[in-house]
N, C-alpha and C. Protein backbone atom coordinates (compact mmCIF):
# COMPACT_ATOMS: atom_id res chain seq x y z
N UNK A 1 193.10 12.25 -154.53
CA UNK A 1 193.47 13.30 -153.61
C UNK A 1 194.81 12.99 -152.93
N UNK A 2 195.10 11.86 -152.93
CA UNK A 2 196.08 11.53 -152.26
C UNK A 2 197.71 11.78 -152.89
N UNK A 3 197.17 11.61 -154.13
CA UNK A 3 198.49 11.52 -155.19
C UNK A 3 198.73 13.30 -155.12
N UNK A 4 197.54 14.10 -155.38
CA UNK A 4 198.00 15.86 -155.84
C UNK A 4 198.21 15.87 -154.20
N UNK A 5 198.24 15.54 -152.85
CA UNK A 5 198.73 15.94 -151.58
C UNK A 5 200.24 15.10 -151.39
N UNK A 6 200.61 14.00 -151.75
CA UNK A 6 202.05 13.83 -151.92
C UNK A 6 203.04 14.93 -153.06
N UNK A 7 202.06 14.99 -154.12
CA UNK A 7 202.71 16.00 -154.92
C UNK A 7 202.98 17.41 -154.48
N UNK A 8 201.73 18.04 -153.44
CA UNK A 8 202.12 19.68 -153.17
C UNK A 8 203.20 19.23 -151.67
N UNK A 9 203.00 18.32 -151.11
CA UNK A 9 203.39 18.45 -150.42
C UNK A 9 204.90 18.72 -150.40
N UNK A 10 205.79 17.64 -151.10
CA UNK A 10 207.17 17.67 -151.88
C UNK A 10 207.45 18.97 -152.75
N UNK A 11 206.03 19.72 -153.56
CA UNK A 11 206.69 20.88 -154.52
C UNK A 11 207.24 21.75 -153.18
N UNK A 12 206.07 21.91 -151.66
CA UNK A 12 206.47 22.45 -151.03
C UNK A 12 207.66 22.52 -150.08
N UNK A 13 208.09 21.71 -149.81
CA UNK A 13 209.11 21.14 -149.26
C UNK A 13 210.49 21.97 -149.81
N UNK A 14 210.38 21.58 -151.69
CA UNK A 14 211.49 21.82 -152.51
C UNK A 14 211.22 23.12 -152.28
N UNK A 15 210.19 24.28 -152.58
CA UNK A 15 210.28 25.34 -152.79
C UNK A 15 210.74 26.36 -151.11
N UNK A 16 210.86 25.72 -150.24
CA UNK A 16 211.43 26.32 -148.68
C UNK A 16 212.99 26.30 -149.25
N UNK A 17 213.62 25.35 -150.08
CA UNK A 17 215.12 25.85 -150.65
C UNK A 17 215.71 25.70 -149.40
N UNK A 18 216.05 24.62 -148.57
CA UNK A 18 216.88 24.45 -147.29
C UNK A 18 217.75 22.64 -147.42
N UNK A 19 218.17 22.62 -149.00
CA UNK A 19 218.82 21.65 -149.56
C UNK A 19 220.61 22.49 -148.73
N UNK A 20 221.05 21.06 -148.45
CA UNK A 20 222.26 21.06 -147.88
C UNK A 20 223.42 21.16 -148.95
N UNK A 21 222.92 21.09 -150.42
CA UNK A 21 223.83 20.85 -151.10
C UNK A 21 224.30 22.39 -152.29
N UNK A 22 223.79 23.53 -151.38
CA UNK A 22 223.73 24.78 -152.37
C UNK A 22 224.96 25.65 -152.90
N UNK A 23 224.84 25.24 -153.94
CA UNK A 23 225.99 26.01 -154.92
C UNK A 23 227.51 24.91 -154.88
N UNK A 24 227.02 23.64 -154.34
CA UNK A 24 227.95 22.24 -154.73
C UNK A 24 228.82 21.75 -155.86
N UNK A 25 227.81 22.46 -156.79
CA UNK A 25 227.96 21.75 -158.23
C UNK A 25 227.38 20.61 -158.62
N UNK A 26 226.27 20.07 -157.59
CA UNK A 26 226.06 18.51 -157.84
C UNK A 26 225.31 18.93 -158.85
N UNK A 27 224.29 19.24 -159.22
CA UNK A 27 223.16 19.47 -160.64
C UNK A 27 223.75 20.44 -161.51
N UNK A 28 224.93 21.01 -161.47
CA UNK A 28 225.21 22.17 -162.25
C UNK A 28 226.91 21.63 -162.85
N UNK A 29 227.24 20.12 -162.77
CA UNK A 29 228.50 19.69 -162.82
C UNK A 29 228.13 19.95 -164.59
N UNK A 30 229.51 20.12 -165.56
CA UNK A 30 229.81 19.86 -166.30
C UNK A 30 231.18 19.07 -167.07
N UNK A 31 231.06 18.01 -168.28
CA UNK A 31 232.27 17.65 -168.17
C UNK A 31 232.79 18.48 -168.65
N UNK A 32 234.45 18.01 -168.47
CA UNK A 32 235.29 19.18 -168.82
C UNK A 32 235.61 19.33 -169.99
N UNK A 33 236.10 19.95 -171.26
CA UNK A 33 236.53 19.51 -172.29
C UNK A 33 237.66 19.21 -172.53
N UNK A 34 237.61 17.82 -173.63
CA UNK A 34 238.95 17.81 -173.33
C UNK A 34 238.78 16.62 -175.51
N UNK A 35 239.81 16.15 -176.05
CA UNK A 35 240.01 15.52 -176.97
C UNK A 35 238.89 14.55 -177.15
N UNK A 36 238.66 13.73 -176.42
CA UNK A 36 237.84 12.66 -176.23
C UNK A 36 236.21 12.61 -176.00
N UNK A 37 235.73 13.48 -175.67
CA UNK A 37 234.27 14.05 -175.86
C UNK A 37 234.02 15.21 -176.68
N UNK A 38 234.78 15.62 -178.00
CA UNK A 38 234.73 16.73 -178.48
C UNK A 38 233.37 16.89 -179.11
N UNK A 39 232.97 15.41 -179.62
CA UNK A 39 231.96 15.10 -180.94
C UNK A 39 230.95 14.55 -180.13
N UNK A 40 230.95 14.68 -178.81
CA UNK A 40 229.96 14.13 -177.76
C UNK A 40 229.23 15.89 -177.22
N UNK A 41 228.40 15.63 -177.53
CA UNK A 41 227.61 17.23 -176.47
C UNK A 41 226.82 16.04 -175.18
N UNK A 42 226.95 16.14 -174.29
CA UNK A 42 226.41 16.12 -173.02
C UNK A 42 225.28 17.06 -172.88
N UNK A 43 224.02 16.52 -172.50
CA UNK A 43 222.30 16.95 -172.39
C UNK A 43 222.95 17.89 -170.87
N UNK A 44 222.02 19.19 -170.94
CA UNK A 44 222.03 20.14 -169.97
C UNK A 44 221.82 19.35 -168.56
N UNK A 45 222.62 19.20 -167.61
CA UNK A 45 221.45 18.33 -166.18
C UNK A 45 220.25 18.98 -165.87
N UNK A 46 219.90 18.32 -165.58
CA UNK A 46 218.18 18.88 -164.78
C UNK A 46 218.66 19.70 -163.69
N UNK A 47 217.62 20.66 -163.11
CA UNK A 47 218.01 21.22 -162.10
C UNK A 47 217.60 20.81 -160.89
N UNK A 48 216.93 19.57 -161.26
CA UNK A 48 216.99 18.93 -159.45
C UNK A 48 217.58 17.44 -159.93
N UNK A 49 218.11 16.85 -158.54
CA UNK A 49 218.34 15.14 -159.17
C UNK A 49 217.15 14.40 -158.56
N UNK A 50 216.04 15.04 -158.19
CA UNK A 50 214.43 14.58 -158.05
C UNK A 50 213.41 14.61 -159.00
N UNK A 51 213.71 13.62 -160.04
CA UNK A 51 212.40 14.13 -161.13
C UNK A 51 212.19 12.45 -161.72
N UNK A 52 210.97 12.54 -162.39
CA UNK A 52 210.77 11.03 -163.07
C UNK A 52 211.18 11.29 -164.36
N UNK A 53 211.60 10.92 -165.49
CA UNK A 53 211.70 10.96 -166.56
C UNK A 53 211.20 11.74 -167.66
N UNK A 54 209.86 11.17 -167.39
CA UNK A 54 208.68 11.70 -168.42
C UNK A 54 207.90 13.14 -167.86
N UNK A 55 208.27 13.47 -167.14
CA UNK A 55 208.10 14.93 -166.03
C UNK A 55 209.13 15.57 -165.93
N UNK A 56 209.34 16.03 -166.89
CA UNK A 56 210.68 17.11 -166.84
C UNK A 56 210.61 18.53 -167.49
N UNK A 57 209.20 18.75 -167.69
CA UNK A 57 209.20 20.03 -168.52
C UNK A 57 208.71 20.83 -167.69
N UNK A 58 209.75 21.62 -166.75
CA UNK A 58 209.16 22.62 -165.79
C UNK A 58 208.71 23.93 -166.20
N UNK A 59 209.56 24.25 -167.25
CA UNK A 59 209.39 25.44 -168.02
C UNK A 59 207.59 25.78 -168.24
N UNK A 60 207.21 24.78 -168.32
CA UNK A 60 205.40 24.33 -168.42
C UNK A 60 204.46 24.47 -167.36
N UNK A 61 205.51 24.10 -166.28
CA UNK A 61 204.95 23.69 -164.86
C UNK A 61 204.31 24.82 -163.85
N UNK A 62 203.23 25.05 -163.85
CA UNK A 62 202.92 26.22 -162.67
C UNK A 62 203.71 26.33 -161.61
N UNK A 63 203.96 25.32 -161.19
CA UNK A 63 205.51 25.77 -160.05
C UNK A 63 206.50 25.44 -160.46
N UNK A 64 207.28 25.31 -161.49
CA UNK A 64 208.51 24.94 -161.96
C UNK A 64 208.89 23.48 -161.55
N UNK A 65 210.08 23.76 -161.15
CA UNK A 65 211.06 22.91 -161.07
C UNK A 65 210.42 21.96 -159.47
N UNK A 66 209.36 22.73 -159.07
CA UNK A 66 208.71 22.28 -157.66
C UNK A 66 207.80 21.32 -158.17
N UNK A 67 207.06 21.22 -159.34
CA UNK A 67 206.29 20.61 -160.10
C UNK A 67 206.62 18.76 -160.35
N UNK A 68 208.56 19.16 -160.40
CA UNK A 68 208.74 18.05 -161.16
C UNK A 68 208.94 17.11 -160.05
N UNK A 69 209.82 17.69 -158.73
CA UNK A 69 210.39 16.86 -157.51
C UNK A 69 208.68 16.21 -156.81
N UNK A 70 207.54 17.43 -157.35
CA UNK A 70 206.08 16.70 -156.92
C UNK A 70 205.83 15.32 -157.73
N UNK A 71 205.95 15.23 -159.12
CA UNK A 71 206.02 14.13 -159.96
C UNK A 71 206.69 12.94 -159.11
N UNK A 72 207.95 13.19 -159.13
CA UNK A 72 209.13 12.14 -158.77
C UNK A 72 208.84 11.71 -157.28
N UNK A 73 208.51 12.57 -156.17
CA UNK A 73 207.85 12.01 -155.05
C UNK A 73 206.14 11.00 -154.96
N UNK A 74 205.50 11.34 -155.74
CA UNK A 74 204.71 10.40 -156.08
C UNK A 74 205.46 9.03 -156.91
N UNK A 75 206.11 9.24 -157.66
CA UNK A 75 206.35 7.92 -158.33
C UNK A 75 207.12 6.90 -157.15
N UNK A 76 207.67 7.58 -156.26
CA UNK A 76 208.64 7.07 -155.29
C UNK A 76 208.10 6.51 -153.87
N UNK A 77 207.01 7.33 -153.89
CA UNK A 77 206.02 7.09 -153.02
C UNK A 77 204.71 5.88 -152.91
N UNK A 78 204.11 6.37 -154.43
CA UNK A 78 203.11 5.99 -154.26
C UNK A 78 203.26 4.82 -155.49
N UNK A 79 204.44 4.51 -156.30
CA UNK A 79 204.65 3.57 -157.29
C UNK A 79 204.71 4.22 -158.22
N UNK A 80 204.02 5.56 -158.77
CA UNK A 80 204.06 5.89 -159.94
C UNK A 80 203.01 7.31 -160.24
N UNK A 81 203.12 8.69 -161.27
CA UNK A 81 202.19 9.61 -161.23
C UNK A 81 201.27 9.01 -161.45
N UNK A 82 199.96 9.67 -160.53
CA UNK A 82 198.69 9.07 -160.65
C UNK A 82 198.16 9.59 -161.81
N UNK A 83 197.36 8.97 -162.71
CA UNK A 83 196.90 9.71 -163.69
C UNK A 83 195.47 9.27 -163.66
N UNK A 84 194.83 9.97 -164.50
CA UNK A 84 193.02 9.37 -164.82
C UNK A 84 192.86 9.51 -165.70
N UNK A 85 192.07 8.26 -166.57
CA UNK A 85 191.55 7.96 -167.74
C UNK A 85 190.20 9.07 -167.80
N UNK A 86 190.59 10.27 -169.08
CA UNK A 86 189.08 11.02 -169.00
C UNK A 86 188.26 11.07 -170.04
N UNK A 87 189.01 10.29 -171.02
CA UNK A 87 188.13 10.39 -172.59
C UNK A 87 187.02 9.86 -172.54
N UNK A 88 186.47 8.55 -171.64
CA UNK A 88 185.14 8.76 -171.76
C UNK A 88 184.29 9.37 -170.85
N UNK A 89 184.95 9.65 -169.49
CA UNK A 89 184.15 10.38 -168.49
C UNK A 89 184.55 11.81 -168.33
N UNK A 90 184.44 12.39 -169.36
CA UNK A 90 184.97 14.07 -169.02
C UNK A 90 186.15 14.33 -168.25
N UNK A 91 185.58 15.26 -167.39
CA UNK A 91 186.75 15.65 -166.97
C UNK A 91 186.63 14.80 -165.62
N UNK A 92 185.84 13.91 -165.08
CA UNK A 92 185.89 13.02 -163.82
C UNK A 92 186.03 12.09 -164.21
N UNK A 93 188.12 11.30 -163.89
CA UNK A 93 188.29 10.36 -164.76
C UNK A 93 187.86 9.15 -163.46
N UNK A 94 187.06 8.35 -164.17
CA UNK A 94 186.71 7.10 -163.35
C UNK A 94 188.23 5.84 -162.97
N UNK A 95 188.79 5.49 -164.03
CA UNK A 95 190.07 5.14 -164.03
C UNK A 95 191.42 5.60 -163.94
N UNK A 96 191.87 4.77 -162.96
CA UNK A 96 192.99 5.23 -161.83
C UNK A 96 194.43 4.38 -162.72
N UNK A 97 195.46 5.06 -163.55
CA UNK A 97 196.41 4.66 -164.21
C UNK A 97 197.93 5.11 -163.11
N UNK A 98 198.83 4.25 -163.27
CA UNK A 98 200.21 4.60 -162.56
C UNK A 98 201.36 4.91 -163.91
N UNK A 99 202.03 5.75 -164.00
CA UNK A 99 203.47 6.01 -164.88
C UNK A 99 204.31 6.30 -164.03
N UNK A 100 205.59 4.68 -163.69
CA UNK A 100 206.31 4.76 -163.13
C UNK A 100 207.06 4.99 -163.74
N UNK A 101 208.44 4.81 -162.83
CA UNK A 101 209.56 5.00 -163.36
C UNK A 101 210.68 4.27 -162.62
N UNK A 102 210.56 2.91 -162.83
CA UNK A 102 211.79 2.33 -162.18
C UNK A 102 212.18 1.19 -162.71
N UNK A 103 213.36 0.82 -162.41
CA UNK A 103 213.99 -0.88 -162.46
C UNK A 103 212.94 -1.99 -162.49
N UNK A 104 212.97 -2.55 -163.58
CA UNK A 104 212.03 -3.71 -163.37
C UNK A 104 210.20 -3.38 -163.53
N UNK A 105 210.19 -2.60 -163.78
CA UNK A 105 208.43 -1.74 -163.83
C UNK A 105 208.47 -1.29 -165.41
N UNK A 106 207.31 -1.78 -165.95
CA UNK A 106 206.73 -1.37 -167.25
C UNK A 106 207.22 0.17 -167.33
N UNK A 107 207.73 0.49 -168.55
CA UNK A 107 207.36 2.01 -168.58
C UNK A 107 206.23 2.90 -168.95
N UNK A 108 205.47 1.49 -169.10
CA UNK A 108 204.04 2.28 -170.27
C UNK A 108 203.54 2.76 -168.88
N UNK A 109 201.98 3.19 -169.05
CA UNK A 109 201.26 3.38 -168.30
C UNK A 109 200.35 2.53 -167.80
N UNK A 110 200.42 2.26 -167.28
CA UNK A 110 199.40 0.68 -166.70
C UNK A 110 198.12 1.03 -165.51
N UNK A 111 196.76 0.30 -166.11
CA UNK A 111 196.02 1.00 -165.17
C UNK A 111 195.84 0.31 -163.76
N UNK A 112 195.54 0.68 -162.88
CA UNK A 112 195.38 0.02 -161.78
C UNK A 112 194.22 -0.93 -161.45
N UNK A 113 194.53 -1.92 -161.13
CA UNK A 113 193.76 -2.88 -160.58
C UNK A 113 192.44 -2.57 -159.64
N UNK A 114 191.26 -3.25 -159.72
CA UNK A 114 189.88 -3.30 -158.80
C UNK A 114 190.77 -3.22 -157.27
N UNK A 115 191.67 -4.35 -157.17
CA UNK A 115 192.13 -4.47 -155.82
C UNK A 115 193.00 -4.24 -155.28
N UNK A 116 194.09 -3.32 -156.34
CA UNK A 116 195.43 -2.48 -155.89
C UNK A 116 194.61 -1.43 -155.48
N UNK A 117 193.33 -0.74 -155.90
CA UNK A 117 192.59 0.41 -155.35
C UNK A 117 191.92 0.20 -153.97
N UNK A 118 191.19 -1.19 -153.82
CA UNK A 118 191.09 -1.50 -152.89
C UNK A 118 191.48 -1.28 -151.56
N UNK A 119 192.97 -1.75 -151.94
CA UNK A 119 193.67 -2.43 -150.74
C UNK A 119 194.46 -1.05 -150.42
N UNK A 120 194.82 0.09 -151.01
CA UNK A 120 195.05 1.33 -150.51
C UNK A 120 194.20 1.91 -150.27
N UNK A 121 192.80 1.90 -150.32
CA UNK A 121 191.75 3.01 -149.62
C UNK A 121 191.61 1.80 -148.41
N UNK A 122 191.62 1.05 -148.08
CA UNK A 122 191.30 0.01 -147.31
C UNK A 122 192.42 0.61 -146.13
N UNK A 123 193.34 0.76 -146.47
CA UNK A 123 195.00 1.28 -145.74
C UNK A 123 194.55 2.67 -145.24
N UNK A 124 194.58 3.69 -146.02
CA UNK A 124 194.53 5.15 -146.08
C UNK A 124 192.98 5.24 -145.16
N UNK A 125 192.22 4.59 -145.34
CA UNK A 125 190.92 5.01 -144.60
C UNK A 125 190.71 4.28 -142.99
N UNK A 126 191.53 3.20 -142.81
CA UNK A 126 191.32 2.44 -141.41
C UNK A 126 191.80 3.53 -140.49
N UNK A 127 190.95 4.18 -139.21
CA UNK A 127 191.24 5.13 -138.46
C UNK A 127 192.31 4.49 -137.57
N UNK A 128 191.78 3.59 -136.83
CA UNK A 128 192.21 2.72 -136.05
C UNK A 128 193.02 1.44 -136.48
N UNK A 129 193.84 1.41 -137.66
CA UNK A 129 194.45 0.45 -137.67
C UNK A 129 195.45 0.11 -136.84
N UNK A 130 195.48 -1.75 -136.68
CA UNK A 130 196.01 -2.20 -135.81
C UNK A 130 197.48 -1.91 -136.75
N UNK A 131 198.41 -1.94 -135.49
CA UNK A 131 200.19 -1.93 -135.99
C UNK A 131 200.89 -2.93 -137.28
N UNK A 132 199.88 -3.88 -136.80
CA UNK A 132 200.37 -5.35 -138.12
C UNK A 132 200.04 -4.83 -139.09
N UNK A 133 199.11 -3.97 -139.85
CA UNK A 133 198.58 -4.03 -140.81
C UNK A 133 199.65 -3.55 -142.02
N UNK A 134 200.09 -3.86 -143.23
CA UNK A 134 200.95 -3.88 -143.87
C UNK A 134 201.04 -2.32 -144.91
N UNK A 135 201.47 -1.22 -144.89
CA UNK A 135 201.12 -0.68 -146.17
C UNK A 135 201.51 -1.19 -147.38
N UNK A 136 200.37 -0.72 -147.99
CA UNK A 136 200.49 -1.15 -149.45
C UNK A 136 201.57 -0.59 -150.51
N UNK A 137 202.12 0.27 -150.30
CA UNK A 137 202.71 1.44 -150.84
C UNK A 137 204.35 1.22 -150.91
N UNK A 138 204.60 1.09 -151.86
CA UNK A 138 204.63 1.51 -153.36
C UNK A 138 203.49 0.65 -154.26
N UNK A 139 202.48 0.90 -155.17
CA UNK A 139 201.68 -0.21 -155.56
C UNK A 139 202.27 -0.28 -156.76
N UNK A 140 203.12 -1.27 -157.23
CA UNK A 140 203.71 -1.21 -158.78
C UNK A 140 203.30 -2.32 -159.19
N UNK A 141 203.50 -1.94 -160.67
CA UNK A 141 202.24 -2.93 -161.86
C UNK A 141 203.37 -3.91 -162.13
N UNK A 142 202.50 -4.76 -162.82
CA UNK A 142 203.08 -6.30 -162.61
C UNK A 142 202.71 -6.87 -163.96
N UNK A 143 202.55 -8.31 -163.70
CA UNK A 143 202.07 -9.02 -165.12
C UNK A 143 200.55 -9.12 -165.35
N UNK A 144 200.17 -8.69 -163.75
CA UNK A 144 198.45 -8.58 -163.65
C UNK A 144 198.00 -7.62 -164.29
N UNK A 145 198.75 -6.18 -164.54
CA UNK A 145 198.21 -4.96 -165.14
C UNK A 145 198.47 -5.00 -166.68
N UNK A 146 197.35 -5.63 -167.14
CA UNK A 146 196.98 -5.81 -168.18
C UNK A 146 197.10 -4.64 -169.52
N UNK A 147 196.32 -3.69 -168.86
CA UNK A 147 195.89 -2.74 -169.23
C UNK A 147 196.73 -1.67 -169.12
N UNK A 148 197.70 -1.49 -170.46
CA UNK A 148 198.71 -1.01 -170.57
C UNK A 148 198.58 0.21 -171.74
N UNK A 149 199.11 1.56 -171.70
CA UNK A 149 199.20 2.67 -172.66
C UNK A 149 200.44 3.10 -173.19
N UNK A 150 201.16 3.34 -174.60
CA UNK A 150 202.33 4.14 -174.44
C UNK A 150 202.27 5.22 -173.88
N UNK A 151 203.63 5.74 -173.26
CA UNK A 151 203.21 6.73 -172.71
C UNK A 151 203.02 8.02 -174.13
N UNK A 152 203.88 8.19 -175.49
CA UNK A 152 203.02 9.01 -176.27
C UNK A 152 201.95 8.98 -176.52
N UNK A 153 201.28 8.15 -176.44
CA UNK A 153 199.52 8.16 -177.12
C UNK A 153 198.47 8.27 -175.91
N UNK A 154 198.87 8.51 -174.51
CA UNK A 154 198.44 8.56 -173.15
C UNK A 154 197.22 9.72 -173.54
N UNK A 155 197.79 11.12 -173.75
CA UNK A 155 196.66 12.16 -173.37
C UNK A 155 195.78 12.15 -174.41
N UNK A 156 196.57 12.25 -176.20
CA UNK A 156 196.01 12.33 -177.08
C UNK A 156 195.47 11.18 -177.49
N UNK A 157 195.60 10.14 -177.67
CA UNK A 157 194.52 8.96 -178.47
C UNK A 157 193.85 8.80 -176.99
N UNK A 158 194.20 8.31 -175.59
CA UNK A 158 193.20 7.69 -174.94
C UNK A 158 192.72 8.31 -173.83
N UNK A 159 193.19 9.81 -173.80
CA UNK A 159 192.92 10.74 -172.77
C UNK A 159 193.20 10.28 -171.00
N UNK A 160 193.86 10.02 -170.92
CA UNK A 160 194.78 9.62 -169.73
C UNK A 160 195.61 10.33 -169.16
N UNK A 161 194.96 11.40 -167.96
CA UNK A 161 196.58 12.05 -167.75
C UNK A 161 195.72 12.99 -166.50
N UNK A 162 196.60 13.82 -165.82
CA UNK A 162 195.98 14.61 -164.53
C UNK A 162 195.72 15.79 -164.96
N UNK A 163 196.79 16.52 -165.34
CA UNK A 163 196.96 17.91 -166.33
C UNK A 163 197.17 17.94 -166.92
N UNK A 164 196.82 18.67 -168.23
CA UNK A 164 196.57 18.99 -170.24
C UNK A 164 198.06 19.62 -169.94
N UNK A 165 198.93 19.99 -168.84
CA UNK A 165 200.20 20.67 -168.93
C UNK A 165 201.31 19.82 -168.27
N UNK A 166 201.19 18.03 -168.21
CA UNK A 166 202.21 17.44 -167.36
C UNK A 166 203.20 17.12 -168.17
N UNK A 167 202.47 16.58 -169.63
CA UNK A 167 204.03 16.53 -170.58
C UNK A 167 203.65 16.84 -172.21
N UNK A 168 204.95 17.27 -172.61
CA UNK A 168 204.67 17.52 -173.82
C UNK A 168 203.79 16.53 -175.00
N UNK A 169 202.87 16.49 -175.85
CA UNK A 169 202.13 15.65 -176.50
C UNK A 169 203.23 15.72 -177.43
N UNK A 170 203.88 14.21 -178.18
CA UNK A 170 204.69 14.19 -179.27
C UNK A 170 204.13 14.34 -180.42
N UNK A 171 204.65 15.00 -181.42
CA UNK A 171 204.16 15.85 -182.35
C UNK A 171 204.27 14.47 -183.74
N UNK A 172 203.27 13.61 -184.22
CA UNK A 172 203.26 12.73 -185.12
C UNK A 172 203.26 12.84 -186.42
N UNK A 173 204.04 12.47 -186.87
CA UNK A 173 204.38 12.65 -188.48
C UNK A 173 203.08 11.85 -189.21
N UNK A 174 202.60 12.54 -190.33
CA UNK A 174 201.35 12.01 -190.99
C UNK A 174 201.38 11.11 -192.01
């Protein structure tokens, strides 16, 4: 619950549209042409500079482009999109997986630890915590998180993922 309330919270945020930077050119820059990049095409920019990598297909996204800055605020937030393992428990995935996206962090999908879960409901649930108490947050995987997925074989071989619509399934040659 925590991960889809950092996520609406940010789609909502983005979708109020009260960015300081409107009609800048910062997401809409192109290079210029010129001799030296002729045989180079440059990828379209994204239309926000808030997104994780592997979350970029808004076109997909029930809220668009609000969808993706929800992605990228969880990964930034909380270490990484929360995902859940559902292939063997239906649709109530018992296992809690992170797909980050940063410097120094696995790119696979790595599942979360007995006591990285722990130690954030331990955080998130103390009413009364005292001031010392440390958050846990960002929780990023390490050499302890064993339990690692590519991210292509995530939804389809091991059913791992939040929504059947977060990223495209890569299409495997037979």
């Amino acid at each position: 619950m925590t991960a889809v309330a950092v996520h609406q919270i940010a789609a909502w945020i983005f979708k109020r549209d009260e960015s300081l930077h409107k009609n800048d050119g910062v997401i809409s820059y192109k290079r210029p042409d010129d001799e030296s990049n002729k045989y180079y095409r440059e990828p379209d920019p994204y239309p926000t500079l808030f997104y994780h990598s592997e979350y970029t297909y808004h076109e997909q996204y029930p809220k668009g482009v609000a969808d993706m800055v929800g992605y990228w605020a969880e990964n930034r937030i909380l270490g990484g999109v929360a995902l859940f393992g559902r292939k063997k428990a239906g649709l109530q995935g018992t296992d809690i997986y992170f797909h980050s996206d940063r410097n120094q962090v696995t790119f696979r999908i790595y599942k979360l630890l007995d006591s990285q879960i722990q130690t954030l409901l331990d955080f998130l649930l103390l009413s009364n915590a005292p001031t010392t108490t440390t958050c846990p947050l960002p929780i990023l995987g390490d050499k302890n998180n064993r339990d690692r997925i590519d991210p292509g074989d995530a939804i389809d071989c091991h059913g791992v993922f939040r929504d059947h619509w977060e990223r495209k399934i890569p299409v495997k040659d037979d």
